[in-house]
C-alpha atoms as a PDB file:
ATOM      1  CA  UNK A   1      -6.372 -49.332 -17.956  1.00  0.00           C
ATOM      2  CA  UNK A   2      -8.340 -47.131 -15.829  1.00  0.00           C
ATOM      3  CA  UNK A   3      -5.236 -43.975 -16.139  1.00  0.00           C
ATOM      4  CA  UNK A   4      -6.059 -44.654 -19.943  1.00  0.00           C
ATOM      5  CA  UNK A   5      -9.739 -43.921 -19.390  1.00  0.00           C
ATOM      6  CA  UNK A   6      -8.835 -40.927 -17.106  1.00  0.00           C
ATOM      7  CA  UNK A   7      -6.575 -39.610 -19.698  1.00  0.00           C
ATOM      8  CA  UNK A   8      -8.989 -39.765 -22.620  1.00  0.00           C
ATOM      9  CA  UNK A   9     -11.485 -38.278 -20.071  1.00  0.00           C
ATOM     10  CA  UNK A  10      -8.789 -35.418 -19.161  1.00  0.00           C
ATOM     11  CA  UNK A  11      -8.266 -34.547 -22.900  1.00  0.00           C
ATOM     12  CA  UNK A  12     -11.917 -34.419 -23.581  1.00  0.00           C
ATOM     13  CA  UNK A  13     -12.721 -32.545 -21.067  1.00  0.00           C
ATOM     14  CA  UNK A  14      -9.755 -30.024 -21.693  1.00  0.00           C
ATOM     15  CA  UNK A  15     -11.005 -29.453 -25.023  1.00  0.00           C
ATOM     16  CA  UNK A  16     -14.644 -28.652 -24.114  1.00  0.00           C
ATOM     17  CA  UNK A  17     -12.710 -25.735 -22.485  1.00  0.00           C
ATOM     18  CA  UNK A  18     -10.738 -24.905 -25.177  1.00  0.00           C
ATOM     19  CA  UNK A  19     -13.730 -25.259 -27.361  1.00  0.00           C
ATOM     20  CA  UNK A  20     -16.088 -23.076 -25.299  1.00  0.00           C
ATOM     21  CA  UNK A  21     -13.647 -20.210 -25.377  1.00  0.00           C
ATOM     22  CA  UNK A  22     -14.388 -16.567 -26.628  1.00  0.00           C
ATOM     23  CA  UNK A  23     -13.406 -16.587 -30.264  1.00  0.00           C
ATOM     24  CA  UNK A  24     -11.184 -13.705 -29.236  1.00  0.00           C
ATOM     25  CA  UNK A  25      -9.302 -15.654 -26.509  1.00  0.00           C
ATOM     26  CA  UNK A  26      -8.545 -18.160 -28.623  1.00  0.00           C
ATOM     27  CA  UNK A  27      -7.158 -15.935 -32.136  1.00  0.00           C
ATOM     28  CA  UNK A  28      -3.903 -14.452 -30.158  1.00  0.00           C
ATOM     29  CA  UNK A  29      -1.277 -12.929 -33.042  1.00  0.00           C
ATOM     30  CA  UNK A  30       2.032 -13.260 -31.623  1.00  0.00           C
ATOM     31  CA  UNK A  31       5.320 -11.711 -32.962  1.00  0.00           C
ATOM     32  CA  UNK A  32       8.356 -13.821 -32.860  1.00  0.00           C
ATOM     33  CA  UNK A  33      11.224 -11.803 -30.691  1.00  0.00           C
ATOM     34  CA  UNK A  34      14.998 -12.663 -32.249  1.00  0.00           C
ATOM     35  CA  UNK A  35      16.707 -12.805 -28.185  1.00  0.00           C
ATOM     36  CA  UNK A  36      15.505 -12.408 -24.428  1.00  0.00           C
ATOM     37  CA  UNK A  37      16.079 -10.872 -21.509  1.00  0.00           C
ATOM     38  CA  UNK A  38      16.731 -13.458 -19.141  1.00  0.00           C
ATOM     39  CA  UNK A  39      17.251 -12.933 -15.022  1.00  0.00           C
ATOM     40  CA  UNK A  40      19.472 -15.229 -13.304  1.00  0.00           C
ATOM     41  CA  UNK A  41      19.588 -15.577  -9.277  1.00  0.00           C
ATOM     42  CA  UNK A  42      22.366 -17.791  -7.073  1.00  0.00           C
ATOM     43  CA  UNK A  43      20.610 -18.360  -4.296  1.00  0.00           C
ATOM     44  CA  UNK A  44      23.745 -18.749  -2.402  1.00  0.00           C
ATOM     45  CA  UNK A  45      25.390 -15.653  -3.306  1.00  0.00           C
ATOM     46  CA  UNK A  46      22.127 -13.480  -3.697  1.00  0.00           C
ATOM     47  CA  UNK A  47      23.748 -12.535  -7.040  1.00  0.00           C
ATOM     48  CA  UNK A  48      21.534 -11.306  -9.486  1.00  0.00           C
ATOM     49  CA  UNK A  49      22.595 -11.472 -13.419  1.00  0.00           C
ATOM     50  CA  UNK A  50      20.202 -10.109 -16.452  1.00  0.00           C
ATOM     51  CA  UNK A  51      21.586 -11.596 -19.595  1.00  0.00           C
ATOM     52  CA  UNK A  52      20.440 -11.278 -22.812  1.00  0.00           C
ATOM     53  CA  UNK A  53      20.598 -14.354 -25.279  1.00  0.00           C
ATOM     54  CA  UNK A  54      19.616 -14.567 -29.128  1.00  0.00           C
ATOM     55  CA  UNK A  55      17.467 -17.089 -29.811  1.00  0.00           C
ATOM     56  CA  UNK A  56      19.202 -20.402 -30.170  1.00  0.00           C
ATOM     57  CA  UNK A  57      22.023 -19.334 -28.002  1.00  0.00           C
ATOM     58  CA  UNK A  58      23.123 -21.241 -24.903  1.00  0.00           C
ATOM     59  CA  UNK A  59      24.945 -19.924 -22.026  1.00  0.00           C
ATOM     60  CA  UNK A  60      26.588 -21.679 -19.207  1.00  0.00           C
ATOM     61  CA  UNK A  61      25.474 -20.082 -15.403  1.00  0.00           C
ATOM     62  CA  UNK A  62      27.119 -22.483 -12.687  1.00  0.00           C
ATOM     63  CA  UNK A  63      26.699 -25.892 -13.977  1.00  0.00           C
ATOM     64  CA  UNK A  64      23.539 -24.890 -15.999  1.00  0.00           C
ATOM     65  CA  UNK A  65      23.585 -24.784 -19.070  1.00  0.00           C
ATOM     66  CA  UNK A  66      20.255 -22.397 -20.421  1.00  0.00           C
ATOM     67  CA  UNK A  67      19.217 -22.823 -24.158  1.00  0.00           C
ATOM     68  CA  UNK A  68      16.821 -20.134 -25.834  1.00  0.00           C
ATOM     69  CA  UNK A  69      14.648 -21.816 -28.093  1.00  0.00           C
ATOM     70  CA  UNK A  70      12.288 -19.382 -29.128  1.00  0.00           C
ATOM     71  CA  UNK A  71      10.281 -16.036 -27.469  1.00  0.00           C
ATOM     72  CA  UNK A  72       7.428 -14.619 -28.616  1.00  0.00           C
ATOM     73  CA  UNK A  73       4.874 -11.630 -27.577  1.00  0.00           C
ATOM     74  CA  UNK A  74       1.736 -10.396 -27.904  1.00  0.00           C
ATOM     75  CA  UNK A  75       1.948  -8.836 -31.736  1.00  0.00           C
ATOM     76  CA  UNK A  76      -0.121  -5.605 -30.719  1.00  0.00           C
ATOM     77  CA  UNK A  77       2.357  -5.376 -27.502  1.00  0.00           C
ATOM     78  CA  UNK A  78       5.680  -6.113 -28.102  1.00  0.00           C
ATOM     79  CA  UNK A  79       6.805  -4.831 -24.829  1.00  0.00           C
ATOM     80  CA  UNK A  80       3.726  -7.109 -22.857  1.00  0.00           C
ATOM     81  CA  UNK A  81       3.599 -10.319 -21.909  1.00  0.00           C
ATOM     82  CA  UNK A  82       6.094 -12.439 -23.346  1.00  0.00           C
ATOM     83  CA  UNK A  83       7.073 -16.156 -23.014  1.00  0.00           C
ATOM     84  CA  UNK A  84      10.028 -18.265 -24.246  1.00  0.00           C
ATOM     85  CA  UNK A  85      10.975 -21.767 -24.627  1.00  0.00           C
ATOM     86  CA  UNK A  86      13.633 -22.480 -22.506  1.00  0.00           C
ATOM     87  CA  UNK A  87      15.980 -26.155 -22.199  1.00  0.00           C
ATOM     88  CA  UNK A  88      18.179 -25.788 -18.811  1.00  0.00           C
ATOM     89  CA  UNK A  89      20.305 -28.657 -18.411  1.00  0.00           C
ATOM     90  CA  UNK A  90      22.602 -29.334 -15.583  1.00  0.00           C
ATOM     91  CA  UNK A  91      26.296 -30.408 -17.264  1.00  0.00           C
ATOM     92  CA  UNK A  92      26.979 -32.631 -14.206  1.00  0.00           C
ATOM     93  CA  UNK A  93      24.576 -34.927 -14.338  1.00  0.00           C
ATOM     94  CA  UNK A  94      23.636 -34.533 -18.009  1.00  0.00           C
ATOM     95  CA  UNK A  95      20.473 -34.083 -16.768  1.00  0.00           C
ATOM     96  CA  UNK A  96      17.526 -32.337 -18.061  1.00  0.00           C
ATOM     97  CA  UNK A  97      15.858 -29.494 -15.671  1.00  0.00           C
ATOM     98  CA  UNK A  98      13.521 -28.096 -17.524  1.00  0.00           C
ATOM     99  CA  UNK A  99      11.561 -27.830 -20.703  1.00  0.00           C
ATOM    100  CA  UNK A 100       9.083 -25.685 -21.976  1.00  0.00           C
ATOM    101  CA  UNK A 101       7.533 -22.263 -22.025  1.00  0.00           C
ATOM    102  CA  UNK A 102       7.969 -19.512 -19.373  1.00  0.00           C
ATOM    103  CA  UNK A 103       5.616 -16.724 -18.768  1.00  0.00           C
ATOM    104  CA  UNK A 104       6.984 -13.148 -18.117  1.00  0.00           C
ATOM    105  CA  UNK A 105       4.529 -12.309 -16.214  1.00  0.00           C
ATOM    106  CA  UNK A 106       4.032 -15.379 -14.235  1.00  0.00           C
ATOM    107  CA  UNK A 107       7.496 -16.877 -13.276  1.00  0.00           C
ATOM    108  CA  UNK A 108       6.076 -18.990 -10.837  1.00  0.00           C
ATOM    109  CA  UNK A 109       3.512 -20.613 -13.320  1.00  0.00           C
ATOM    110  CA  UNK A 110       6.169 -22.778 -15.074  1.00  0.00           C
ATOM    111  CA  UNK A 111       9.721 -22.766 -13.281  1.00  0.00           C
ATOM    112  CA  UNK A 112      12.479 -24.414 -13.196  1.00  0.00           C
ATOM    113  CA  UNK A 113      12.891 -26.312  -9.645  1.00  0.00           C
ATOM    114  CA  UNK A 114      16.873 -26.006  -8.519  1.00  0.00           C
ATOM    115  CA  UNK A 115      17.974 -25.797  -4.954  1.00  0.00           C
ATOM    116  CA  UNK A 116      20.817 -23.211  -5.739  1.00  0.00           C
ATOM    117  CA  UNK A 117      19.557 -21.356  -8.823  1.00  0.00           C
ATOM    118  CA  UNK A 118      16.879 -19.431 -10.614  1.00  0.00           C
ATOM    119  CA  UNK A 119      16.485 -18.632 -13.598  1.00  0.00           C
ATOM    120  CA  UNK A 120      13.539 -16.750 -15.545  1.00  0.00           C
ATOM    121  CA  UNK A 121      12.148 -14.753 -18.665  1.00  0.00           C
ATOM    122  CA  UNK A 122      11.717 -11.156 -18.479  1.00  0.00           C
ATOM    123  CA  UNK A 123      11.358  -9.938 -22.047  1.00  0.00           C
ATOM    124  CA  UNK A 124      11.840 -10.687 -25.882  1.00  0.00           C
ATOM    125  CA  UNK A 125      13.979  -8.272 -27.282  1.00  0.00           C
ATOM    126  CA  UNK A 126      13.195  -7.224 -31.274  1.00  0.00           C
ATOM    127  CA  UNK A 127      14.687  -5.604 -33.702  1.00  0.00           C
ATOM    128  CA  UNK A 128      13.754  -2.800 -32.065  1.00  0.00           C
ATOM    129  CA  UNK A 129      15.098  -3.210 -28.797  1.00  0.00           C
END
């Protein structure tokens, strides 16, 4: 009962922050990228791999198998800070590795954890590009 409490209390008090925001912090316009630029590292090898991937595609590195959800930008900067949804899955195990968004800019913030590989967003790619 009392990790309910702390929950409820977490939420809250996220949303005070949220709420107490600059207007302009929290109106961001993004642009919706149709691929990325993804880097891929073997740890083991010290082979490093850019690949690019449409959006929806999934691509098999080692037993890994990386999905591109979706990667958006900063609408006023397509070539800033972008981040992508990302599903990595290891075939092996059928095991889910990771899920959810990763920053261009800060790989570390949200990474996938894997003793052999790395894997991580660099850019959306546009029409454009």
């Amino acid at each position: 009962m009392t990790r309910f409490f702390a929950a409820i209390i977490g939420c809250a008090a996220a949303a005070i922050v949220v709420a107490s925001a600059p207007a302009s912090a929290q109106a961001v316009r993004t642009g919706t990228g149709n691929g990325a630029v993804l880097r891929t590292l073997d740890k083991t090898s010290g082979e490093v791999i850019d690949v690019e991937m449409s959006v929806g595609q999934t691509m098999a590195y080692g037993p890994l198998q990386v999905t591109l959800v979706e990667c958006r930008f900063p609408a006023n900067n397509p070539t800033g800070d972008a981040f992508g949804l990302i599903q990595i899955v290891d075939a092996r195990e059928v095991k889910e590795l990771f899920a959810g968004w990763m920053v261009a800019s800060s790989p570390a913030l949200n990474a996938l954890e894997h003793r052999r590989y790395d894997v991580w967003l660099l850019r959306c790619m546009t029409a454009g590009n």
